[in-house]
Protein backbone atom coordinates (compact mmCIF):
# COMPACT_ATOMS: atom_id res chain seq x y z
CA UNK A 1 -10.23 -1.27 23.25
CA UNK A 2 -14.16 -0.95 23.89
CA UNK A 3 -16.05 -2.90 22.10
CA UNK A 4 -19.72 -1.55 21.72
CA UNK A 5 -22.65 -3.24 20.87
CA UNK A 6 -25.92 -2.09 19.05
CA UNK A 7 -27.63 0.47 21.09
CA UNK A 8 -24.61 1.40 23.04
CA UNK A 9 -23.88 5.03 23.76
CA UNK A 10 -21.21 6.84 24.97
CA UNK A 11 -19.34 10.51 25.86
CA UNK A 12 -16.02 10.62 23.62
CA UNK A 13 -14.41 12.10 26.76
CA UNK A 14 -14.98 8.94 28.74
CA UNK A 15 -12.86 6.85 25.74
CA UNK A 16 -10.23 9.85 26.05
CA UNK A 17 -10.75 11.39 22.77
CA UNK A 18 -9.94 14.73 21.51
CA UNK A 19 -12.04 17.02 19.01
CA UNK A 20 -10.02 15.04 16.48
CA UNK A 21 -9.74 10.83 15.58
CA UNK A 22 -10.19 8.89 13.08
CA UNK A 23 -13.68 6.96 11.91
CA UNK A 24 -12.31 3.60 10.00
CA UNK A 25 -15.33 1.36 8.33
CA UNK A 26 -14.50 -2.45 7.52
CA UNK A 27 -16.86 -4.00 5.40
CA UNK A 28 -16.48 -7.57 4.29
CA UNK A 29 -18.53 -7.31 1.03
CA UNK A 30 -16.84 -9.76 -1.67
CA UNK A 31 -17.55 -9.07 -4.91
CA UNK A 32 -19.98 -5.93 -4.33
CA UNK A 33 -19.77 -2.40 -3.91
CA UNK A 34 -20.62 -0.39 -1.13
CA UNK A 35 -20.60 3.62 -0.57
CA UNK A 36 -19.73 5.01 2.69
CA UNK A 37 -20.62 8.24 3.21
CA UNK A 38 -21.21 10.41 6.55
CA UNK A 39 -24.02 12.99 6.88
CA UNK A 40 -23.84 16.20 8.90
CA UNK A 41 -27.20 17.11 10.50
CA UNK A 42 -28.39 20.31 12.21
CA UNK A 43 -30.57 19.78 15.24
CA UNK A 44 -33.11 18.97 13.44
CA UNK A 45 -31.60 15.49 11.85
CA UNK A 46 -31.09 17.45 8.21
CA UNK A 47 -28.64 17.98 5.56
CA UNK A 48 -29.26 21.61 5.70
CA UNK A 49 -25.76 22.09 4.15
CA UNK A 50 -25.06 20.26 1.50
CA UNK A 51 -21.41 20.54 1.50
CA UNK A 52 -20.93 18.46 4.98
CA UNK A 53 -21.87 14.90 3.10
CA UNK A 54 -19.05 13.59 2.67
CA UNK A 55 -18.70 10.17 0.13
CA UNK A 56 -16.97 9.61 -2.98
CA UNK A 57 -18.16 12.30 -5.08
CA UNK A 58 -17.22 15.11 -2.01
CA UNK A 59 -14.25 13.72 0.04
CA UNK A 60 -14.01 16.58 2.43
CA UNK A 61 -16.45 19.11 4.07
CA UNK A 62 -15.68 22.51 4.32
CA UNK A 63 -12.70 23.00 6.50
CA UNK A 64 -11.59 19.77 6.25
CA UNK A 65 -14.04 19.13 9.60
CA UNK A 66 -14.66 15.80 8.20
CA UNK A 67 -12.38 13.77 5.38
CA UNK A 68 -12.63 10.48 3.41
CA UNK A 69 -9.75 8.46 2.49
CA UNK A 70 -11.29 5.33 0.67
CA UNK A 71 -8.71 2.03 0.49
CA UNK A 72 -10.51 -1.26 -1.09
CA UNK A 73 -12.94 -2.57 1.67
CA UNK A 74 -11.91 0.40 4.05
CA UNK A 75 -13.60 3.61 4.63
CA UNK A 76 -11.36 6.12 6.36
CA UNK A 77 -12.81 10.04 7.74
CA UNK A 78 -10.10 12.11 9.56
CA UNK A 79 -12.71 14.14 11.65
CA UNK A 80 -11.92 17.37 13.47
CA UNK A 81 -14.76 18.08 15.49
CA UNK A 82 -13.47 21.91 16.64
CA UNK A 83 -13.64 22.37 12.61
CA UNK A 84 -17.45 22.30 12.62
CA UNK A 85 -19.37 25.02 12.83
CA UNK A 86 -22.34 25.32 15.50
CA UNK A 87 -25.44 24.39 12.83
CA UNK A 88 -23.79 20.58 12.37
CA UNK A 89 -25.03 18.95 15.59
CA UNK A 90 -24.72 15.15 14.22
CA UNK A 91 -22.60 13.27 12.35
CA UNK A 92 -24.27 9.78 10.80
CA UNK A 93 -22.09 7.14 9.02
CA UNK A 94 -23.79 5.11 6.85
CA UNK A 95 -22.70 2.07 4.03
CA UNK A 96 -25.37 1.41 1.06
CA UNK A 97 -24.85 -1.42 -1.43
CA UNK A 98 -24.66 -0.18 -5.26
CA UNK A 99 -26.15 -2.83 -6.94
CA UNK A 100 -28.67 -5.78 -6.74
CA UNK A 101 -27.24 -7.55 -3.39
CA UNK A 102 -28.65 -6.64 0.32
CA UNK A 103 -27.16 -6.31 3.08
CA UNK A 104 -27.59 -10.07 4.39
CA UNK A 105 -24.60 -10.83 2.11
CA UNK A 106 -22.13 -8.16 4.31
CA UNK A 107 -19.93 -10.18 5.90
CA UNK A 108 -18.32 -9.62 9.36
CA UNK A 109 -17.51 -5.69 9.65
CA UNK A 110 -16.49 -3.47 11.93
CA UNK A 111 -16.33 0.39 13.07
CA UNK A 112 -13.14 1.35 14.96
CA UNK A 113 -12.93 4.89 16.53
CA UNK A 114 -10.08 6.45 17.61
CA UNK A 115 -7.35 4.33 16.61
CA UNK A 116 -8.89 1.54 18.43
CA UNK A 117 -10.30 3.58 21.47
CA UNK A 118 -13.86 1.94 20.67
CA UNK A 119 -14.97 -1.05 18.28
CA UNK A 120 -18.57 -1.82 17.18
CA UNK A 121 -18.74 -4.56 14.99
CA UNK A 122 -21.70 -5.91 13.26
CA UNK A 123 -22.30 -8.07 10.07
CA UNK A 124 -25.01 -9.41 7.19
CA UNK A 125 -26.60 -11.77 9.74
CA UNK A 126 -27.92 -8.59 11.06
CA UNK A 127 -29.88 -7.29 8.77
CA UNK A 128 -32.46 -8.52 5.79
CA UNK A 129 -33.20 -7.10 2.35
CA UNK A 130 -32.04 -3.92 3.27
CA UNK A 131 -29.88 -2.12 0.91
CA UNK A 132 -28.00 0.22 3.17
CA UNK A 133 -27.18 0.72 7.10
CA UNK A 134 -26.69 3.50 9.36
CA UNK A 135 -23.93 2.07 11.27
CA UNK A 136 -22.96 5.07 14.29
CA UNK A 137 -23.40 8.55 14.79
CA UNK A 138 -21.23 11.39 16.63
CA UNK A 139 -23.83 14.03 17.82
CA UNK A 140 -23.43 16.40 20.72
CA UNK A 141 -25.58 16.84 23.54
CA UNK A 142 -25.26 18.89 26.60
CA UNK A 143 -22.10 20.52 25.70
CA UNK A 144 -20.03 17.16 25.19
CA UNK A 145 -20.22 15.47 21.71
CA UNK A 146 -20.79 11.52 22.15
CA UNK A 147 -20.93 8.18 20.17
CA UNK A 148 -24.19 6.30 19.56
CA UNK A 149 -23.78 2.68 18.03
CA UNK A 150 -26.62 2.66 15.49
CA UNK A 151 -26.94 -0.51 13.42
CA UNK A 152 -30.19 0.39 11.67
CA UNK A 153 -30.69 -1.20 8.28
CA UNK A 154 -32.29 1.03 5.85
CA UNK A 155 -34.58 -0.12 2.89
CA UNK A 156 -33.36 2.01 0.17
CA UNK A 157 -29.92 2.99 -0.98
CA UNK A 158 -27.96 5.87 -0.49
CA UNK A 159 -30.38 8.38 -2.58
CA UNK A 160 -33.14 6.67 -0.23
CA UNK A 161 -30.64 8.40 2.38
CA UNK A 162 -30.26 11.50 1.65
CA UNK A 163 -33.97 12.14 0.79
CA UNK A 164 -34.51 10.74 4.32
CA UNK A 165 -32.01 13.17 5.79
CA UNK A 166 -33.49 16.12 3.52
CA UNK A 167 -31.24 16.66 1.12
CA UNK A 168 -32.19 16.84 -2.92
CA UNK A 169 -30.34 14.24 -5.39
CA UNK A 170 -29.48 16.57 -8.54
CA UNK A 171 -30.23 14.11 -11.18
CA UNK A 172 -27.47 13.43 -14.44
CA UNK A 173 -28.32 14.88 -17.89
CA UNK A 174 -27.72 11.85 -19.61
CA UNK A 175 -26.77 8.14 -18.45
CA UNK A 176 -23.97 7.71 -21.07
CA UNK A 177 -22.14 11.09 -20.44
CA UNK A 178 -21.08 13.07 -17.24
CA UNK A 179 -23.57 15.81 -16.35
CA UNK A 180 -23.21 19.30 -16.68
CA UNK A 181 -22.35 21.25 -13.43
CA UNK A 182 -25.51 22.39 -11.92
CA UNK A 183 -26.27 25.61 -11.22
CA UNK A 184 -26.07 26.86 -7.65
CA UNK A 185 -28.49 25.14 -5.36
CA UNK A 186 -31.08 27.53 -3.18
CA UNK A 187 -29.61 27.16 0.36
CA UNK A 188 -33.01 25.74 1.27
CA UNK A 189 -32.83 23.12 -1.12
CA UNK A 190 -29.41 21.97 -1.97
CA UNK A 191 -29.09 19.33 -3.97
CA UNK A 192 -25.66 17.00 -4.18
CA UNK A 193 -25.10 14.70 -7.02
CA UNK A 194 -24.51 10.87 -6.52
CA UNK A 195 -24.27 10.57 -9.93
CA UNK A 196 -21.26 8.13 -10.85
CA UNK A 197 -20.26 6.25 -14.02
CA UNK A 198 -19.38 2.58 -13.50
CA UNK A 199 -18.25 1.14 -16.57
CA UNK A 200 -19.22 -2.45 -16.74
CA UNK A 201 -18.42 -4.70 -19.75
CA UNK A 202 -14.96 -4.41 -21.48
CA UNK A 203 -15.38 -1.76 -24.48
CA UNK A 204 -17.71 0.22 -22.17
CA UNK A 205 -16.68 3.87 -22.75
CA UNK A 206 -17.70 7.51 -22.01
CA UNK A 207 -17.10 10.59 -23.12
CA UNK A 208 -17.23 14.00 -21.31
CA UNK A 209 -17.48 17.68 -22.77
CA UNK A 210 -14.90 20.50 -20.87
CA UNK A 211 -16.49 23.54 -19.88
CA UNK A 212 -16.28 26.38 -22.50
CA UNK A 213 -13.50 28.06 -23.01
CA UNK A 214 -11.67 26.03 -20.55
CA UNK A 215 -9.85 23.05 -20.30
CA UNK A 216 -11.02 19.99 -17.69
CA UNK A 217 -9.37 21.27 -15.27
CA UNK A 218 -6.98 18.46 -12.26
CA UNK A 219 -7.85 15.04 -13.47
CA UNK A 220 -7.27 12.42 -10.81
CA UNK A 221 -6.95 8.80 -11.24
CA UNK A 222 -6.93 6.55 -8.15
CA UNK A 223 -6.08 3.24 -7.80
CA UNK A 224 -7.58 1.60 -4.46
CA UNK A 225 -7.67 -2.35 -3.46
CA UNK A 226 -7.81 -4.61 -0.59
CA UNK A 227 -4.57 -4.47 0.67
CA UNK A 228 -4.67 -7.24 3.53
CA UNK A 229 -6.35 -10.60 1.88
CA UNK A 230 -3.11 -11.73 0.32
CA UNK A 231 0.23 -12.45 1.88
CA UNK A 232 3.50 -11.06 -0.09
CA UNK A 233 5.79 -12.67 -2.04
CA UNK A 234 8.24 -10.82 -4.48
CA UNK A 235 6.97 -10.31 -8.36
CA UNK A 236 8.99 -9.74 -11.37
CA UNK A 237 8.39 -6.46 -12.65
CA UNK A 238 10.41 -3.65 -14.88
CA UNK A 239 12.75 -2.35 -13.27
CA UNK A 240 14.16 1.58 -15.19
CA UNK A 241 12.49 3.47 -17.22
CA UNK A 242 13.16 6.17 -19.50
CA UNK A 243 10.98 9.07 -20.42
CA UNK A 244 10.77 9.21 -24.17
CA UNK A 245 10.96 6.70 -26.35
CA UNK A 246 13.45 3.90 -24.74
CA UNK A 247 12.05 2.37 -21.65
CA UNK A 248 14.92 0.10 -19.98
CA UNK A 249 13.03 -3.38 -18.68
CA UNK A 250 14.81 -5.21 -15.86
CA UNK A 251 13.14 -8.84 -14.29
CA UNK A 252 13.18 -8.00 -10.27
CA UNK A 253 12.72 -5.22 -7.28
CA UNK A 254 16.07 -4.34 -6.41
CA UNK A 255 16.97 -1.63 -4.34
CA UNK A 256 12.97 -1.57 -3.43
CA UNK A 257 12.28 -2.49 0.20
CA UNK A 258 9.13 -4.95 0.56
CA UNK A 259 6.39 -3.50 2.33
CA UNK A 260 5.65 -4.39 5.92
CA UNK A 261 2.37 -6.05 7.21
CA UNK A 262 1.68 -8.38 4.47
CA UNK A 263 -0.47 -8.05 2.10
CA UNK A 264 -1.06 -7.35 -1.89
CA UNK A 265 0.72 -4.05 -3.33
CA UNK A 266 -0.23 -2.96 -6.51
CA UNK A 267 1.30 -0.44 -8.90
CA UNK A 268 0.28 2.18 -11.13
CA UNK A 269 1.10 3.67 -14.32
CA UNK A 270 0.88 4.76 -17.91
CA UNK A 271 1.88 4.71 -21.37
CA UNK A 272 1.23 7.86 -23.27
CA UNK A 273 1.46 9.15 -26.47
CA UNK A 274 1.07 13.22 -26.92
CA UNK A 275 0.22 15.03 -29.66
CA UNK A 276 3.19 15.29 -31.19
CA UNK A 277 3.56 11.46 -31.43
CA UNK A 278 6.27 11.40 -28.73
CA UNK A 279 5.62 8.20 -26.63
CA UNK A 280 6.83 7.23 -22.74
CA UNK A 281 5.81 5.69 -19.73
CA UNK A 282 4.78 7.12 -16.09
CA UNK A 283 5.67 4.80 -13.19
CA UNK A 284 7.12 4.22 -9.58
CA UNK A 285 9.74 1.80 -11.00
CA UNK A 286 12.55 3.25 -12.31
CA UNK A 287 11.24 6.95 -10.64
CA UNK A 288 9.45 7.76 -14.02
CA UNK A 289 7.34 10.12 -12.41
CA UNK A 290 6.21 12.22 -15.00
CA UNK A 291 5.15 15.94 -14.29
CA UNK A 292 1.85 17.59 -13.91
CA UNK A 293 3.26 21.31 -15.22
CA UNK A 294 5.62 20.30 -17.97
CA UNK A 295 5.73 17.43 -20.43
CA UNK A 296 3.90 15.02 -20.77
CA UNK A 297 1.37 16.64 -18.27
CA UNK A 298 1.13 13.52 -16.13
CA UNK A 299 2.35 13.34 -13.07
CA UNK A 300 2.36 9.73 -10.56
CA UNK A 301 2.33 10.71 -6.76
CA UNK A 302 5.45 9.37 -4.90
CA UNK A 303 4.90 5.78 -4.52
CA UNK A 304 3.74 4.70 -0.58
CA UNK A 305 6.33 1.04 0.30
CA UNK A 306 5.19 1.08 3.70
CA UNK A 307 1.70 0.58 3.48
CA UNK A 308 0.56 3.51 5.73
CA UNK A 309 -1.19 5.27 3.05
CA UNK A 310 -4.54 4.56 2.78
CA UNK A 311 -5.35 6.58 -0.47
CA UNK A 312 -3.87 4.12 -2.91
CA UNK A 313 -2.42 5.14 -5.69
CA UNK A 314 -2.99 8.14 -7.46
CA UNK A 315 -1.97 9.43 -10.99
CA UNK A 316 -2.92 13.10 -11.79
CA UNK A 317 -3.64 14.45 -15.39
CA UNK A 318 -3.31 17.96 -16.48
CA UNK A 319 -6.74 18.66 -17.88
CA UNK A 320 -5.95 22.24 -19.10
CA UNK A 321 -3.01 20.87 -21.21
CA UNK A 322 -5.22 17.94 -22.39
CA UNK A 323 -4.92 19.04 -26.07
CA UNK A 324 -1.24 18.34 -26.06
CA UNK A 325 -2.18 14.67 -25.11
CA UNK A 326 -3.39 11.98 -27.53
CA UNK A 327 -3.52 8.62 -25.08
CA UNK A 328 -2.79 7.41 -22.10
CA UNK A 329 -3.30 3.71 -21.21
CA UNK A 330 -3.50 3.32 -17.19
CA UNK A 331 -2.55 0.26 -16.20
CA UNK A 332 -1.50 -1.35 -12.74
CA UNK A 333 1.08 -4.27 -12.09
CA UNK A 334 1.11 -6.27 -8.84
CA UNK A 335 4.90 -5.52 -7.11
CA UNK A 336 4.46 -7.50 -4.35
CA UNK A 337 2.26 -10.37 -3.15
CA UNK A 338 0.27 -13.18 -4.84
CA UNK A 339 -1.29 -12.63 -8.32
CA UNK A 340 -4.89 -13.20 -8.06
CA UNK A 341 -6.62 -9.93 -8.82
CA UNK A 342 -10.23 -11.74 -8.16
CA UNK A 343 -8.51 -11.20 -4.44
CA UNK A 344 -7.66 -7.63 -4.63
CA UNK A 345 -11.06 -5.72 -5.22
CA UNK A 346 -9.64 -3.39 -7.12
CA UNK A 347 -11.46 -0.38 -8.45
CA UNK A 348 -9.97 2.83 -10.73
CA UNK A 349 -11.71 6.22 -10.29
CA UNK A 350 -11.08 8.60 -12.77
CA UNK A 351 -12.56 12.12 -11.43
CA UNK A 352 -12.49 15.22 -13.62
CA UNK A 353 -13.72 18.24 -11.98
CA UNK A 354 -17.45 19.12 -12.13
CA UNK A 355 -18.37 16.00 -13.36
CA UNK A 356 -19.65 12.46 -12.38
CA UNK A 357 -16.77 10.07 -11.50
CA UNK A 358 -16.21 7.28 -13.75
CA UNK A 359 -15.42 3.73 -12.07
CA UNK A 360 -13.41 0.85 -13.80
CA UNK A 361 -13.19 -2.15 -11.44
CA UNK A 362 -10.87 -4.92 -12.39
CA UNK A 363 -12.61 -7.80 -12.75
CA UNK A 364 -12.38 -11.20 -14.28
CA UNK A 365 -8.28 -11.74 -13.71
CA UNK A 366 -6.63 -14.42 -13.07
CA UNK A 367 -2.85 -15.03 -11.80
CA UNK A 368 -1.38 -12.54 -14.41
CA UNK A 369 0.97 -9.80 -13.08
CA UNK A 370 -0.22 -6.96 -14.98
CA UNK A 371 -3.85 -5.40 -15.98
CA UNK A 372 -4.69 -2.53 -18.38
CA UNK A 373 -6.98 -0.86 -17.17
CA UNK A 374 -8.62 2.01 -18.78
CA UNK A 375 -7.30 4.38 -22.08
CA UNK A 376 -7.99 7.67 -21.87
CA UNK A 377 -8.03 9.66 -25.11
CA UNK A 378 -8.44 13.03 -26.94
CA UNK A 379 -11.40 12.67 -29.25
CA UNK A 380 -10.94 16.01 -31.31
CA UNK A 381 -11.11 17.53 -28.25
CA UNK A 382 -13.64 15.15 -25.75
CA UNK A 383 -12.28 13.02 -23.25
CA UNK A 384 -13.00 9.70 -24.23
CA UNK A 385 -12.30 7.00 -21.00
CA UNK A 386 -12.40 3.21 -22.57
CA UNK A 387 -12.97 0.37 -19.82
CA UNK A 388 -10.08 -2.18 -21.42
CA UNK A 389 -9.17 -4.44 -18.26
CA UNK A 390 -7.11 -6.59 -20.64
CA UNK A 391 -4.48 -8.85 -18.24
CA UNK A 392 -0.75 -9.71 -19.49
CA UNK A 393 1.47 -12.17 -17.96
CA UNK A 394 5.39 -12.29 -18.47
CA UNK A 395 6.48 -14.92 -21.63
CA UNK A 396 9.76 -16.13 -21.49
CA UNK A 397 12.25 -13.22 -21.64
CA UNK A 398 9.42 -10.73 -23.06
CA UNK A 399 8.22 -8.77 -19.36
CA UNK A 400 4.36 -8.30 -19.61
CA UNK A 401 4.62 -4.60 -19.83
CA UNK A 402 6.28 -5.34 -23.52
CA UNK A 403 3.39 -7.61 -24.02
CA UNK A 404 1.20 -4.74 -23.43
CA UNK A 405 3.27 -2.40 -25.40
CA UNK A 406 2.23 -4.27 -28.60
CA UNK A 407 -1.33 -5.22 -27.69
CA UNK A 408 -1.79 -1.13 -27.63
CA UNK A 409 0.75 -0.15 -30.02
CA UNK A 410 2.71 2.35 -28.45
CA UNK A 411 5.76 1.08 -29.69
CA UNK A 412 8.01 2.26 -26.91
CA UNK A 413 11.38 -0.06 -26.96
CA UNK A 414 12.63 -2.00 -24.26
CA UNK A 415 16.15 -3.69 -23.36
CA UNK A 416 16.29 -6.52 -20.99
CA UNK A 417 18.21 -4.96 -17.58
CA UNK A 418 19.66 -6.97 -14.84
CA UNK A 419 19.07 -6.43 -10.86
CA UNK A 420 22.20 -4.45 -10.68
């Protein structure tokens, strides 16, 4: 590995890169939130385009030339550089703090290209009040695209960014709902929208309109934590599930291989009730998968036990069959490693199309095994998403999911199982 420091510049061909690698950003920021985004820049150092920033309200440019894969304190773009057309001649990678802390209080991070080809590391001691960094760039010169190790701390935050890169912030609506789509941006002015809702005190809740005569389209809710600080060790958990109505509860992980590496694994799910009244649960244990196109119109991607995936979790919500839903309660258990979710800087994201993303961090736990999360509901018609973050702990023979059966009242029933 190469290990660059500030400054440093170099031709990808000479660290035996291709037109495609990876881009993977570390950042050591306990207890704070950081966006990591990556500009693309014509020749003249602009966002001419809006649609090549890439961050967490656009994960992937056109083409998939450049993707994000966010993962707790890890930033992950799959770039493809043949995938760009001729106008992007840079690409900048950049962290800014969302909140009131600078970037003094980073702690030791790190850039890694290619697998490991190159390393520039850098860390709060670095920097002063700042509230953002632009930590490398990828620009091409001569022909041959290369890597500049930037390190520049940048007074503002990420709209500070991209009005110093060119680009026009399209502002929300309203704070307390999601905003309208915009209409289509002149090319010479496009505007991108880094509006997000974080919801910050339990009870905190928002609710969002659908577009007329449709539905809200692919809802997506992601779970995403730190999945190194902790080492493992085995948690009791359900074990089978039903679909509707009796949910089978058993106190281990059999037949569920630990995952490799070390490190926290959490688990995600929900209870649901539909219109109808009928009641059941979506999660990995047990294979209660749901499905997207059918009943109950939630579906849980396969769940990842070998901890290569660095998307998290991810539950998906049919937003044009939303009217046949009445609840759902996402919640997240901790299969494998040491409960302490103060540890696991965990963060939901629920994302409905066109609108802002709303952003439910769990917070404030203890050494319980299971936290619910957010409720999503039908409000005669609005989707109504409730920050809850309410944390359940097995008593006696009564699992913690039970526990939060009857703090919500979904009244599912359960039966004690064995490991066999």
């Amino acid at each position: 590995m190469t290990t660059f420091a500030r400054g440093q510049k170099g031709k990808l061909a000479d660290l035996g890169l291709g037109a495609r690698f990876p881009v993977e950003i570390d950042i050591n920021a306990p207890g704070m939130s950081v966006d990591v985004s990556c500009f693309g820049l014509d020749s003249a150092d602009k966002l001419s385009d809006d649609r090549y920033m890439v961050f967490y309200n656009q994960l992937a440019s056109p083409g998939d030339a450049v993707r994000l894969a966010l993962s707790g304190s890890r930033a992950s773009f799959d770039v493809n550089l043949d995938a760009l057309p001729g106008t992007i001649a840079k690409l900048v990678f950049v962290a800014a703090i969302d909140g009131a802390q600078t970037m003094r209080a980073l702690g030791a991070s790190a850039l890694t290209l290619g697998g490991g080809a190159l390393r520039f590391p850098w860390s709060g001691s670095d920097f002063g009040d700042e509230k953002a960094v632009i930590v490398a760039e990828l620009y091409r010169r001569d022909g041959q695209w290369r890597f500049g190790a930037v390190g520049q701390g940048f007074n503002g935050g990420l709209s500070a960014l991209l009005a110093h890169f060119g680009g026009t912030e399209a502002k929300p609506a309203s704070p307390t709902s999601a905003p309208a789509p915009a209409a289509p941006a002149a090319p010479a002015t496009p505007k991108v929208s880094l509006s997000k809702i974080t919801l910050e005190k339990r009870g905190d809740k928002v609710s969002l309109d659908k577009a007329a005569g449709r539905g809200y389209g692919r809802i997506h809710v992601n779970l995403n934590w730190n999945q190194s600080s902790i080492s493992p060790t085995p948690a009791p958990t359900p074990e089978k599930t039903g679909f509707l109505g009796r949910i089978t509860g058993a106190l281990g992980n059999a037949g569920r291989p630990r995952r490799p590496g070390g490190g926290i694994d959490l688990d995600l799910g929900c209870m649901f009730e539909l219109a109808d009244g009928r009641k059941g649960l979506v999660q990995a244990l047990g294979n209660a998968w749901g499905d997207y196109d059918g009943l109950p119109y939630i579906k849980l991607d396969a769940d990842d036990r070998t901890g290569a995936a660095t998307g998290g979790e991810n539950l998906w919500i049919n937003g044009d069959q939303f009217d046949q839903i009445r609840r759902a309660l996402i919640f997240s258990f901790i299969y494998e490693g040491v409960p302490n979710w103060s540890a696991t800087d965990g963060v939901v994201t629920v994302a409905v199309p066109n609108q802002a993303p709303i952003e439910v961090r769990l917070d404030q736990g203890g050494r319980q095994m299971m936290c619910a999360i957010a409720m999503i509901e039908n409000q005669g018609g609005r989707l109504q998403v409730t920050k809850m973050v309410e944390y359940f702990e097995q008593q006696g023979r009564t699992s913690a999911h039970e526990l939060m059966d009857q703090r919500f009242g979904f009244g599912l029933r359960w039966k004690t199982g064995s490991k066999d």
